[in-house]
N, C-alpha and C. Protein backbone atom coordinates (compact mmCIF):
# COMPACT_ATOMS: atom_id res chain seq x y z
N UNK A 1 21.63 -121.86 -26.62
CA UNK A 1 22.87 -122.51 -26.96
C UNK A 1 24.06 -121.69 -26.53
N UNK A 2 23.99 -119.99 -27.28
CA UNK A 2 25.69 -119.61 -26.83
C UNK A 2 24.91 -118.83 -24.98
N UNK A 3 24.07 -119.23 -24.41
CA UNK A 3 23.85 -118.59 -23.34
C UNK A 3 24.94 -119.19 -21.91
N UNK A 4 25.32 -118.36 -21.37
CA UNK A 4 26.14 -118.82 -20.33
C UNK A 4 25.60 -119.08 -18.81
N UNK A 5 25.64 -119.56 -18.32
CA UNK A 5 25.00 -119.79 -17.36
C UNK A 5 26.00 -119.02 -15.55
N UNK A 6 25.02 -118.43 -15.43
CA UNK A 6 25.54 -117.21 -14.00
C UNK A 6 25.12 -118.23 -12.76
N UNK A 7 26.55 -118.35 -11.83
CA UNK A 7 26.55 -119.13 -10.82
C UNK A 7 25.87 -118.55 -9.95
N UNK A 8 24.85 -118.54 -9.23
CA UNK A 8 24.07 -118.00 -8.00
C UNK A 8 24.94 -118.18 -6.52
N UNK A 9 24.50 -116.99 -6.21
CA UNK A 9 25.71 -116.51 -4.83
C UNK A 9 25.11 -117.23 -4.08
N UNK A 10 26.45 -117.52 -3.11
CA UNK A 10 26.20 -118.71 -1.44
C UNK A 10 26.14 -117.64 -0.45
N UNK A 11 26.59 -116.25 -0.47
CA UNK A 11 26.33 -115.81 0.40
C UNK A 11 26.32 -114.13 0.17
N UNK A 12 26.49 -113.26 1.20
CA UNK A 12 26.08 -111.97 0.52
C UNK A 12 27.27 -111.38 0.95
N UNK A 13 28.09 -110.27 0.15
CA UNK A 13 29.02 -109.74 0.26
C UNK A 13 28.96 -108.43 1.27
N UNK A 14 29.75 -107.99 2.55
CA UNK A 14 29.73 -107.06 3.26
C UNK A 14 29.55 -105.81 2.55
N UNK A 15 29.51 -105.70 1.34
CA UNK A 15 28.36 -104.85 0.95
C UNK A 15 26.87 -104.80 0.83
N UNK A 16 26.98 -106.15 0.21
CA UNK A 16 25.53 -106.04 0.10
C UNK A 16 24.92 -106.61 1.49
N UNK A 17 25.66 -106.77 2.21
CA UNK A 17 25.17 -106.27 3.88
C UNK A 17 24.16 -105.19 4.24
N UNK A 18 25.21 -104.48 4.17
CA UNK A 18 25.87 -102.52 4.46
C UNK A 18 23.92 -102.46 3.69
N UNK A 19 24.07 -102.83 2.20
CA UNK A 19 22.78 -102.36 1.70
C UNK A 19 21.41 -102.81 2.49
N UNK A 20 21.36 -104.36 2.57
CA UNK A 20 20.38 -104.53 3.51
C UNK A 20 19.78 -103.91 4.83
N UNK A 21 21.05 -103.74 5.46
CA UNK A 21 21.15 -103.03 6.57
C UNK A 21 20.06 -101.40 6.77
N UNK A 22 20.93 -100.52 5.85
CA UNK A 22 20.56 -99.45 5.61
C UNK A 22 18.74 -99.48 4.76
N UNK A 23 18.39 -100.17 4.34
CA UNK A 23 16.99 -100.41 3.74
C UNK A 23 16.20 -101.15 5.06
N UNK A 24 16.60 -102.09 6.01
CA UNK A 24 16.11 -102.50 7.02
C UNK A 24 15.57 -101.57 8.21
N UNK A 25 16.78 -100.74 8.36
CA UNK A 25 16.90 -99.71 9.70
C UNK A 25 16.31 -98.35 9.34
N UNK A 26 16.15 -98.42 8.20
CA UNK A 26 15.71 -97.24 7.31
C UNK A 26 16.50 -95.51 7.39
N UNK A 27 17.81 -96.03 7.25
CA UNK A 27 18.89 -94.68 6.97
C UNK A 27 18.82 -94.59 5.90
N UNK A 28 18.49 -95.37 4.63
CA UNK A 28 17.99 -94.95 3.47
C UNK A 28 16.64 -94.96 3.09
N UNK A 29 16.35 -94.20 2.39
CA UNK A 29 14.55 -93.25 2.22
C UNK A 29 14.36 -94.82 0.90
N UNK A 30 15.35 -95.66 -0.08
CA UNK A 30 15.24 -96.10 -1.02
C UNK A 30 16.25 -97.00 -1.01
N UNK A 31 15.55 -98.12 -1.75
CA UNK A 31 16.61 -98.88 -2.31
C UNK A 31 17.73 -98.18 -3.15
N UNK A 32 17.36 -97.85 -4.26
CA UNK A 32 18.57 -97.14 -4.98
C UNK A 32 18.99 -96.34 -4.16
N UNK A 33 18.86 -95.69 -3.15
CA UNK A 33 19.77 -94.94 -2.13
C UNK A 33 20.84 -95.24 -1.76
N UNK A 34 20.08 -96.49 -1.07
CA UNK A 34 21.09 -97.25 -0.13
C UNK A 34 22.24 -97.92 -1.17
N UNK A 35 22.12 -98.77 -2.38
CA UNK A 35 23.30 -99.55 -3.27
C UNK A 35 24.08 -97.95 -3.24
N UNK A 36 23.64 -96.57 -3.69
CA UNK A 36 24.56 -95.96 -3.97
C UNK A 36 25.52 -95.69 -3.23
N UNK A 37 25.11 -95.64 -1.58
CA UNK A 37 25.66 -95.34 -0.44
C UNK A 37 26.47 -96.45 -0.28
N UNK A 38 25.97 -97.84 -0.28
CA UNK A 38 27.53 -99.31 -0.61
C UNK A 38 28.06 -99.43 -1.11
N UNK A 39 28.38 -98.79 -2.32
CA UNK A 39 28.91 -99.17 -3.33
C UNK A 39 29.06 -97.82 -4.98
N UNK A 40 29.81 -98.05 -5.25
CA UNK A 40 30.20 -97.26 -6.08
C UNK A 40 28.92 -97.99 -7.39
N UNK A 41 28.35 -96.71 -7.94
CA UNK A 41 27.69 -96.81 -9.20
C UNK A 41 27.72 -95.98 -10.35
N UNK A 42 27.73 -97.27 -11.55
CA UNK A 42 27.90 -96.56 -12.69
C UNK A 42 26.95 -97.06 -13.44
N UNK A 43 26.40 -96.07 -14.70
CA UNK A 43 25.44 -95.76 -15.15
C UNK A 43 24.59 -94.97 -14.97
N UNK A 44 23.41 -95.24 -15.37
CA UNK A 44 22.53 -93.97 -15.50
C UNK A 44 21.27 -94.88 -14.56
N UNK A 45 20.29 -94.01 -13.79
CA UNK A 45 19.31 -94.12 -12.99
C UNK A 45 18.76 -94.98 -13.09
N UNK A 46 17.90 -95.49 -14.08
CA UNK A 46 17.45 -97.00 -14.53
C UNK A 46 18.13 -98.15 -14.27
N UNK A 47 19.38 -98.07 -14.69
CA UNK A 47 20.31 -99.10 -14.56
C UNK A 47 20.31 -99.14 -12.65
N UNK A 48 20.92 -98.44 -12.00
CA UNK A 48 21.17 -97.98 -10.58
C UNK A 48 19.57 -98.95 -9.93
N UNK A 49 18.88 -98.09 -10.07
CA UNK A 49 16.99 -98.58 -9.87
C UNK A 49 16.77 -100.40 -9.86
N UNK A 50 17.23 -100.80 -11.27
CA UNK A 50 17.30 -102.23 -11.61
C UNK A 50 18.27 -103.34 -10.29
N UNK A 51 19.37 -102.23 -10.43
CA UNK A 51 20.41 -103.49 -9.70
C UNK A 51 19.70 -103.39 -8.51
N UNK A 52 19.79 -102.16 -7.94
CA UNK A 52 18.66 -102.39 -6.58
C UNK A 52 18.02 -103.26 -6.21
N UNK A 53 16.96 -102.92 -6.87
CA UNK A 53 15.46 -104.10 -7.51
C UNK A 53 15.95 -105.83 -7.11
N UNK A 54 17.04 -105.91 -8.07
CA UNK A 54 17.23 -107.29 -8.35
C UNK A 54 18.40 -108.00 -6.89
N UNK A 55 19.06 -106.81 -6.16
CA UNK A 55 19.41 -107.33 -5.65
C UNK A 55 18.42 -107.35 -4.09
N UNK A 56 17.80 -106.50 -3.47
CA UNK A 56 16.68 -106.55 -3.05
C UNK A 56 15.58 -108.04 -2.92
N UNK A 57 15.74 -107.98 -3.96
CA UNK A 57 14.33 -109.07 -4.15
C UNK A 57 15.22 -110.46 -4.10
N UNK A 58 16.66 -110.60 -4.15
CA UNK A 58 17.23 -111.61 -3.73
C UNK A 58 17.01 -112.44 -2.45
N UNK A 59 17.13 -114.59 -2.58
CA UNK A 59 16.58 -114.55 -1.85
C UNK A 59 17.45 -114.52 -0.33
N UNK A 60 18.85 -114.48 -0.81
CA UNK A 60 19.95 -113.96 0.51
C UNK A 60 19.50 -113.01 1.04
N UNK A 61 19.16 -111.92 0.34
CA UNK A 61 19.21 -110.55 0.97
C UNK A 61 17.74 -110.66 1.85
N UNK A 62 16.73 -111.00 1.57
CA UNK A 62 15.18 -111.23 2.23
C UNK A 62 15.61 -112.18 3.27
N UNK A 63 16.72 -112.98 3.22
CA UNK A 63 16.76 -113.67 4.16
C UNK A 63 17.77 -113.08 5.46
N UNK A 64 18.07 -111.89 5.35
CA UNK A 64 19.80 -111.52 6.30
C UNK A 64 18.23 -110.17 6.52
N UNK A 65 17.69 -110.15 5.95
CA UNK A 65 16.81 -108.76 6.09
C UNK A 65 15.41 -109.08 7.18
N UNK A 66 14.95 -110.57 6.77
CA UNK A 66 14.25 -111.52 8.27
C UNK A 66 15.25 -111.32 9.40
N UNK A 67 16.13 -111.67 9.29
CA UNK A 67 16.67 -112.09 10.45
C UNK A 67 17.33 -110.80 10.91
N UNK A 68 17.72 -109.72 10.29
CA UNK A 68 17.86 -108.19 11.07
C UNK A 68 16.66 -107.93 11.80
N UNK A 69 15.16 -108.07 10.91
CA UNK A 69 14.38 -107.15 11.71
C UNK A 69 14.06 -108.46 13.25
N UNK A 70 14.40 -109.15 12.97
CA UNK A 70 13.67 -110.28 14.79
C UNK A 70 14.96 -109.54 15.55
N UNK A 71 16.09 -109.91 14.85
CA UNK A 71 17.11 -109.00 16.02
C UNK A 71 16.47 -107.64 16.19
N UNK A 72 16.32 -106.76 15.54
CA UNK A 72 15.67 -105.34 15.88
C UNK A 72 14.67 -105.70 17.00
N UNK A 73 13.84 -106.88 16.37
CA UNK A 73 12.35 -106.63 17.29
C UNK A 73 12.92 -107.21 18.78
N UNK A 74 13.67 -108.35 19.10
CA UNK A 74 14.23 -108.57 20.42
C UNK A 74 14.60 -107.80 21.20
N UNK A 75 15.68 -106.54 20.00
CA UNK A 75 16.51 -105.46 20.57
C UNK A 75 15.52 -104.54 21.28
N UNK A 76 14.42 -104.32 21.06
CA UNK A 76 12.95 -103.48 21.27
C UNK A 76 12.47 -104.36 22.59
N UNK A 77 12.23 -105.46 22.28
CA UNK A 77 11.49 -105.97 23.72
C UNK A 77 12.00 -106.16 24.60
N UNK A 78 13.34 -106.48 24.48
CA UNK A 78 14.61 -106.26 25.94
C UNK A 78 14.04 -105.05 26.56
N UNK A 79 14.50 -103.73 25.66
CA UNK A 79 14.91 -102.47 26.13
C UNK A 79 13.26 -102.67 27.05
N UNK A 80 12.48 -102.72 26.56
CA UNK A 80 10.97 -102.01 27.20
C UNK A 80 10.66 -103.12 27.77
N UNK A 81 11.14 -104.14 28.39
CA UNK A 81 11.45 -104.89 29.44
C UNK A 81 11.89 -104.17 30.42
N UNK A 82 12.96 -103.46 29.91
CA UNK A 82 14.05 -102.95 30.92
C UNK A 82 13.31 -101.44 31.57
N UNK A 83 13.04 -101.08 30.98
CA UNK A 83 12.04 -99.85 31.14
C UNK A 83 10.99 -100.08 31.97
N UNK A 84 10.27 -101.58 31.85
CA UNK A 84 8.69 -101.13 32.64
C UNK A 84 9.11 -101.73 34.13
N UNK A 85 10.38 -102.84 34.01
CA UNK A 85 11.45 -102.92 35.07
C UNK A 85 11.32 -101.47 35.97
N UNK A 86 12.15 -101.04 35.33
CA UNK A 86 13.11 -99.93 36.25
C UNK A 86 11.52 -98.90 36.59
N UNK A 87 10.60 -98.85 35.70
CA UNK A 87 9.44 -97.75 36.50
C UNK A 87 8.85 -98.49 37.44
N UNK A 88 8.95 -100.22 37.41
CA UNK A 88 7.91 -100.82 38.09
C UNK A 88 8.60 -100.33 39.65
N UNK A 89 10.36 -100.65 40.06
CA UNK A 89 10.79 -100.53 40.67
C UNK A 89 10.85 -99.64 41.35
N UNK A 90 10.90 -98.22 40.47
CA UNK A 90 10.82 -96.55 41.40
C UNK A 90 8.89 -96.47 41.85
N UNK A 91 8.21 -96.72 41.15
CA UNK A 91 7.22 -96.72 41.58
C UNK A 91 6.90 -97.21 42.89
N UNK A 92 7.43 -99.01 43.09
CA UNK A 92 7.64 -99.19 44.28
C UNK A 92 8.05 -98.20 45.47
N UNK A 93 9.67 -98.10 44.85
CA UNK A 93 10.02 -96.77 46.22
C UNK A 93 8.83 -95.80 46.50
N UNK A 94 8.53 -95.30 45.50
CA UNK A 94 8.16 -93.72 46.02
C UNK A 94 6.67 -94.66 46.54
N UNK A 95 6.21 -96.00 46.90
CA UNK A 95 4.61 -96.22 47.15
C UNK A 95 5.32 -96.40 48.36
N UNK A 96 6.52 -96.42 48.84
CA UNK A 96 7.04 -96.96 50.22
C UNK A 96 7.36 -95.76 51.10
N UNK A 97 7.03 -95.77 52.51
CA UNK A 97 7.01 -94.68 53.55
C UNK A 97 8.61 -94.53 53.29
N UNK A 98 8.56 -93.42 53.37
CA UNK A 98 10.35 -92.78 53.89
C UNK A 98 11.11 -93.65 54.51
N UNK A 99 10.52 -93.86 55.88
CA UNK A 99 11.72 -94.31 56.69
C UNK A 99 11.85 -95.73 56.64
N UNK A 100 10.64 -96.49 55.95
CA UNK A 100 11.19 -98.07 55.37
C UNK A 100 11.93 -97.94 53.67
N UNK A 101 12.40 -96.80 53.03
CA UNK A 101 13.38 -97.33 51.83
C UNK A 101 14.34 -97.60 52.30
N UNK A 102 14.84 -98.49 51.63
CA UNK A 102 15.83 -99.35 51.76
C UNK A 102 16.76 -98.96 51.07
N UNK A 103 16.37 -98.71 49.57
CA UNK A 103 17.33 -98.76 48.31
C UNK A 103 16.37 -97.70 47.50
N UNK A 104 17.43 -96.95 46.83
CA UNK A 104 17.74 -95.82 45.63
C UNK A 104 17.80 -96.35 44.42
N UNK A 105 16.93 -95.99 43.65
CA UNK A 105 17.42 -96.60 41.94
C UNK A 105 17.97 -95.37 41.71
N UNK A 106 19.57 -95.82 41.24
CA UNK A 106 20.42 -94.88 40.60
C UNK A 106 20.73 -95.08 39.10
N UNK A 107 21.17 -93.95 38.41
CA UNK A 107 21.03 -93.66 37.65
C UNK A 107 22.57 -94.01 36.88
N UNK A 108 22.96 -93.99 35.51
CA UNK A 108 24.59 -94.44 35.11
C UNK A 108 25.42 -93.77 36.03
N UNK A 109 25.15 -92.66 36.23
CA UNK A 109 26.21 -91.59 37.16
C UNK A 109 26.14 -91.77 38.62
N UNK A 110 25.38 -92.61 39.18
CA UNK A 110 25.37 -92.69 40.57
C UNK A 110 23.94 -91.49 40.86
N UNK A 111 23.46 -90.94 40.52
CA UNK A 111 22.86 -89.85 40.55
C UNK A 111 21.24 -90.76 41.07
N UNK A 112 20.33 -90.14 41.77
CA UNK A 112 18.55 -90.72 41.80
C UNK A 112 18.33 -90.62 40.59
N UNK A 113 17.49 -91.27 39.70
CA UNK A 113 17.11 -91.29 38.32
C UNK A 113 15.99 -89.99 38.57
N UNK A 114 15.39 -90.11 39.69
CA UNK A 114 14.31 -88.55 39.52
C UNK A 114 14.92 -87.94 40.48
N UNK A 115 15.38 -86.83 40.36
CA UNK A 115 16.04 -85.91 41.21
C UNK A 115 14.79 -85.07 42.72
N UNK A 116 15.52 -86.00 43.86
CA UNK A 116 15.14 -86.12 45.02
C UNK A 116 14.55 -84.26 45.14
N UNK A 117 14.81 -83.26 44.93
CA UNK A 117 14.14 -82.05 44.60
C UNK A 117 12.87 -82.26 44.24
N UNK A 118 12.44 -82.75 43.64
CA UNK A 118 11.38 -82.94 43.04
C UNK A 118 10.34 -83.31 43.99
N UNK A 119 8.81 -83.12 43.98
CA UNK A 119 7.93 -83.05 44.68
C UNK A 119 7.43 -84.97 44.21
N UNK A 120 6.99 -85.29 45.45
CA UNK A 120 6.49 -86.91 44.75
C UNK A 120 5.74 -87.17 44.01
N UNK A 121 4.73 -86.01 44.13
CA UNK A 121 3.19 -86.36 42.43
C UNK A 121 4.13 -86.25 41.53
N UNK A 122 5.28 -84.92 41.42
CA UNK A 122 5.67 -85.28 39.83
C UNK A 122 6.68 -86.17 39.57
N UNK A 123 7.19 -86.52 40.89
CA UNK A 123 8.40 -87.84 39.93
C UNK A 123 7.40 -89.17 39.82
N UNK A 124 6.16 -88.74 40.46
CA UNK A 124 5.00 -90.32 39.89
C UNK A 124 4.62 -89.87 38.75
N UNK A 125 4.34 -88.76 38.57
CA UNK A 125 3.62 -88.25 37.11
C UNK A 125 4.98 -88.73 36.22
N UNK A 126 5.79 -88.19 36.18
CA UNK A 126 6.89 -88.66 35.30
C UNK A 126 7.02 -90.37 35.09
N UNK A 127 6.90 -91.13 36.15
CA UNK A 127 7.30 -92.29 36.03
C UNK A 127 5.96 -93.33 35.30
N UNK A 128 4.81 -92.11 35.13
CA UNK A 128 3.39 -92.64 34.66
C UNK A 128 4.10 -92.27 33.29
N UNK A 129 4.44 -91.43 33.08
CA UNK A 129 4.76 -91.06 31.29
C UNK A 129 5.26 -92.17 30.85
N UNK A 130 6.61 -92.22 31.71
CA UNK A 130 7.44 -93.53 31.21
C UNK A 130 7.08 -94.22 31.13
N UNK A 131 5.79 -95.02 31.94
CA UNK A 131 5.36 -96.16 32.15
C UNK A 131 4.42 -96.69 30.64
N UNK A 132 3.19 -95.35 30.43
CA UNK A 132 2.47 -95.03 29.58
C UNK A 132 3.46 -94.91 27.66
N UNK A 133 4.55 -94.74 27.65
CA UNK A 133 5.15 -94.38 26.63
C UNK A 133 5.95 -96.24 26.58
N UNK A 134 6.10 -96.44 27.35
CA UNK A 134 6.61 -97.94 27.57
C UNK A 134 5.42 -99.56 27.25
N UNK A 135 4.24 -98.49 26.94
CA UNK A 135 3.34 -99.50 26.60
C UNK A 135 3.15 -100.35 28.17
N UNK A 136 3.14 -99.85 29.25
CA UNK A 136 3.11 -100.39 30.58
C UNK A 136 1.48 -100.35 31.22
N UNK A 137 0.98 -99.28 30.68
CA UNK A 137 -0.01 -99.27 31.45
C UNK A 137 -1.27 -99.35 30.16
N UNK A 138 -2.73 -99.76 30.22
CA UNK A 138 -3.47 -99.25 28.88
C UNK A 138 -4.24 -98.62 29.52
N UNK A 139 -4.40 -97.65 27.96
CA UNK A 139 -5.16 -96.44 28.22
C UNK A 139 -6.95 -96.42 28.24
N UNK A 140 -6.62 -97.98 27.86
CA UNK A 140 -8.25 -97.61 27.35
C UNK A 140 -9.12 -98.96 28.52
N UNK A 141 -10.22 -98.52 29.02
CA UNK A 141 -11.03 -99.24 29.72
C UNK A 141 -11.92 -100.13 28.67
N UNK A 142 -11.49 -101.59 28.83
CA UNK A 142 -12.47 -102.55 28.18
C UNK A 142 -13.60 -103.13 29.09
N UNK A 143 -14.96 -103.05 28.13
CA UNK A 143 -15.95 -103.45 29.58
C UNK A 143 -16.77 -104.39 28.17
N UNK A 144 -17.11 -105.63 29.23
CA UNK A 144 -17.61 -106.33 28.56
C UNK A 144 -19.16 -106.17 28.46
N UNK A 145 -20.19 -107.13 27.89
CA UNK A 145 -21.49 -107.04 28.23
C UNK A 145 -21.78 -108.30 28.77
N UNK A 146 -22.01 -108.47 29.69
CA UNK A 146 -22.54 -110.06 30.42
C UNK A 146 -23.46 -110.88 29.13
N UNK A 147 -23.00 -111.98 29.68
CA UNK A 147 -23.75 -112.52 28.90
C UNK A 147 -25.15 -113.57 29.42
N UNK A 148 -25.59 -113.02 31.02
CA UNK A 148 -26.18 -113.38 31.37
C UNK A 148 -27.45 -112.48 31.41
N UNK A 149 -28.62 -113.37 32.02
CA UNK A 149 -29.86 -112.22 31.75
C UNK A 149 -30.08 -111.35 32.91
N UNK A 150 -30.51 -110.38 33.62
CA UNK A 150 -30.84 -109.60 34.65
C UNK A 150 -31.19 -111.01 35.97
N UNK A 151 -31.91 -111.34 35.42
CA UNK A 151 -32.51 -112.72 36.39
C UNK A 151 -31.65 -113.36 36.76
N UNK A 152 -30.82 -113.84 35.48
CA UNK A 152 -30.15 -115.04 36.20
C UNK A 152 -28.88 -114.31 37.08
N UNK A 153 -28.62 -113.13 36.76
CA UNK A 153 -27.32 -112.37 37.78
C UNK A 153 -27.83 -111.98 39.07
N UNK A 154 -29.12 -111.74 39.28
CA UNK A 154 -29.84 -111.88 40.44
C UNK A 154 -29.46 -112.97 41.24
N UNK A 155 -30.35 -113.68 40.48
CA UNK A 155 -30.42 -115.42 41.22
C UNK A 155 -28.92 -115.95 41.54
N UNK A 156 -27.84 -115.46 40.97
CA UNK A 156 -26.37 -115.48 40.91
C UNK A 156 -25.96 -115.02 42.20
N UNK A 157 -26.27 -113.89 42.45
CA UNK A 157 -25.92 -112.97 43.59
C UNK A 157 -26.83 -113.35 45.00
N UNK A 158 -27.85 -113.74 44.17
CA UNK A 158 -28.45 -114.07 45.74
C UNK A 158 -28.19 -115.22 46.28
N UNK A 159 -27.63 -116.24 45.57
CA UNK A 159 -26.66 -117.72 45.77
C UNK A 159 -25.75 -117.01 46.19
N UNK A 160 -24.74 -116.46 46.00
CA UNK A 160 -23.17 -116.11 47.07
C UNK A 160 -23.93 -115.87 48.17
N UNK A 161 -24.55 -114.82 48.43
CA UNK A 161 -24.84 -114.07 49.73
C UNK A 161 -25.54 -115.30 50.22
N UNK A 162 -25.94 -116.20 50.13
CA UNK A 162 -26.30 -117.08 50.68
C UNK A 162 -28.00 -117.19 50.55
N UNK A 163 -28.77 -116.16 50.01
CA UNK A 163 -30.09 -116.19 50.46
C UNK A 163 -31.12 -116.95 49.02
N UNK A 164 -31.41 -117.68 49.36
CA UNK A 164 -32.67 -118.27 49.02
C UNK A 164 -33.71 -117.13 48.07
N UNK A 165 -33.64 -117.42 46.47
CA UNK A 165 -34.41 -116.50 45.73
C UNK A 165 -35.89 -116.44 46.77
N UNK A 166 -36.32 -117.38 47.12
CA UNK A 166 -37.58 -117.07 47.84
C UNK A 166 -37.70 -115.81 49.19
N UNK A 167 -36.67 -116.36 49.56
CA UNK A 167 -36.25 -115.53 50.83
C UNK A 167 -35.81 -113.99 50.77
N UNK A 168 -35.62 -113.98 49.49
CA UNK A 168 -35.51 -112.78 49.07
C UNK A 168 -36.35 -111.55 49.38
N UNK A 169 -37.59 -111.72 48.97
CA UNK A 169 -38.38 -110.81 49.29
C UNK A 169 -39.95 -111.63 49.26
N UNK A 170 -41.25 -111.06 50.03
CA UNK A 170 -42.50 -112.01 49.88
C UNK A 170 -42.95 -111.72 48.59
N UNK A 171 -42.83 -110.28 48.07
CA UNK A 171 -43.35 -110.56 46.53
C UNK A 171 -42.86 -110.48 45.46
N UNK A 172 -41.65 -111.08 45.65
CA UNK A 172 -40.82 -110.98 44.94
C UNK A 172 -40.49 -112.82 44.42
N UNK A 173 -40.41 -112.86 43.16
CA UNK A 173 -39.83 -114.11 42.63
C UNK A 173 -38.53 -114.22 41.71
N UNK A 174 -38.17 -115.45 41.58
CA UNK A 174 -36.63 -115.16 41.47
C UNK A 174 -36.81 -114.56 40.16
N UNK A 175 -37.91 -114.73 39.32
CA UNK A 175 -37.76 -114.44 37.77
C UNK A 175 -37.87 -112.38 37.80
N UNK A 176 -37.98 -112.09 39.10
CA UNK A 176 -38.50 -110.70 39.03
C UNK A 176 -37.41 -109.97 39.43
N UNK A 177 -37.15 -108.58 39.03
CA UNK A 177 -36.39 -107.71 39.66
C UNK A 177 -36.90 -107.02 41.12
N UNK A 178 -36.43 -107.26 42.05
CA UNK A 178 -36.48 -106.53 43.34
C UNK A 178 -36.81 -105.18 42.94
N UNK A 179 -36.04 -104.51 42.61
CA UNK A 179 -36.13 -102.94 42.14
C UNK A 179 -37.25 -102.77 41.54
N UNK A 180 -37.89 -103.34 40.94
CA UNK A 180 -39.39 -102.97 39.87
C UNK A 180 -40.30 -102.79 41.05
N UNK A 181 -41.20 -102.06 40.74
CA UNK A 181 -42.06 -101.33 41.49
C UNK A 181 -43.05 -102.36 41.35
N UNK A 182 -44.14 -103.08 42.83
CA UNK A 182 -44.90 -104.29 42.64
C UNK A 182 -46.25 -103.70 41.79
N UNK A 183 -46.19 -104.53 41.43
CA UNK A 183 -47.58 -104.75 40.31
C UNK A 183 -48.27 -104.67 41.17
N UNK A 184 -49.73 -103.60 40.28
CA UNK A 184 -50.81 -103.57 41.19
C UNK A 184 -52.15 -104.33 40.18
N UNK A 185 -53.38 -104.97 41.00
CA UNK A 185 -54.23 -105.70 40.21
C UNK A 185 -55.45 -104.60 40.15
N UNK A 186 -55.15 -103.11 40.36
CA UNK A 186 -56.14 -102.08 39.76
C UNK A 186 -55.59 -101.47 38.59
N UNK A 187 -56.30 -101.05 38.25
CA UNK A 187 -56.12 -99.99 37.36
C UNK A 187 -56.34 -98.77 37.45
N UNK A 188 -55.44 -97.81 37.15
CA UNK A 188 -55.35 -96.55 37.68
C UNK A 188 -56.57 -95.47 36.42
């Protein structure tokens, strides 16, 4: 009855921005960090902890806090766009003879991005780091297991090359491995 009823916010105040922000990008270690760093607080630690909490778990703030981190994550896949770009490009040069480059990837200053001093394994070794740190190249060799039987990759191979499982060999049948040593009908 004497309870009053609290109007729910339309939008979030350039503070409680500032707070999202700083809890998103992680310049604050804590929620209660970050409100203290936006905003002036009074009371004692619990209290501080709570407003945090409650404003945190708001559903404005979860929602300005989605939509920071996709901007972050875009801001990330541009850049290392731009990165496996620019190694794909020097890589080119330096795979190209001397006297056909054409063009220099320069650097903000006008400068070669790998300083022409440099011996060519290591401005490739360098441009493998970059490449490798850029998520450009993988490190790891995936090998599958066929899912065919010895026979039938035989009989597979001996269809491209054109030859006739029979033709293959005289004692040999398509169900057999070439390589196996022929069966003998003595006994040793």
């Amino acid at each position: 009855m004497g309870r009053s009823r609290v109007k729910a916010k339309q939008s979030l105040s350039e503070a409680d921005k500032r707070f999202v922000e700083r809890i998103v990008s992680g310049e604050s270690p804590t929620a209660t960090d970050a409100l203290r760093q936006t905003r002036t607080v009074t009371g004692n630690r619990s209290s501080a902890n709570h407003a945090a909490s409650v404003l945190w778990r708001s559903p404005l703030a979860q929602e300005y806090a989605e939509a920071l981190r996709q901007k972050m994550l875009a801001k990330r896949q541009r850049r290392i766009a731009g990165e496996q770009d620019a190694v794909r490009r020097r890589l080119w040069i330096e795979a190209t003879p001397i006297g056909d480059r054409v063009t220099e990837v320069l650097g903000v200053n006008g400068k070669p991005v790998l300083g022409q001093g440099a011996k060519a394994s290591d401005r490739v070794a360098a441009l493998r780091l970059i490449g490798q740190a850029s998520a450009m190249f993988a490190d790891k060799l995936v090998v599958e297991e066929p899912d065919k039987s010895r026979a039938e990759m035989l009989a597979e191979i001996q269809t491209l090359l054109g030859v006739k499982p029979t033709e293959a060999s005289p004692n040999t049948s398509p169900n057999t491995d070439p390589t196996d040593p022929p069966e003998s009908d003595t006994l040793h």
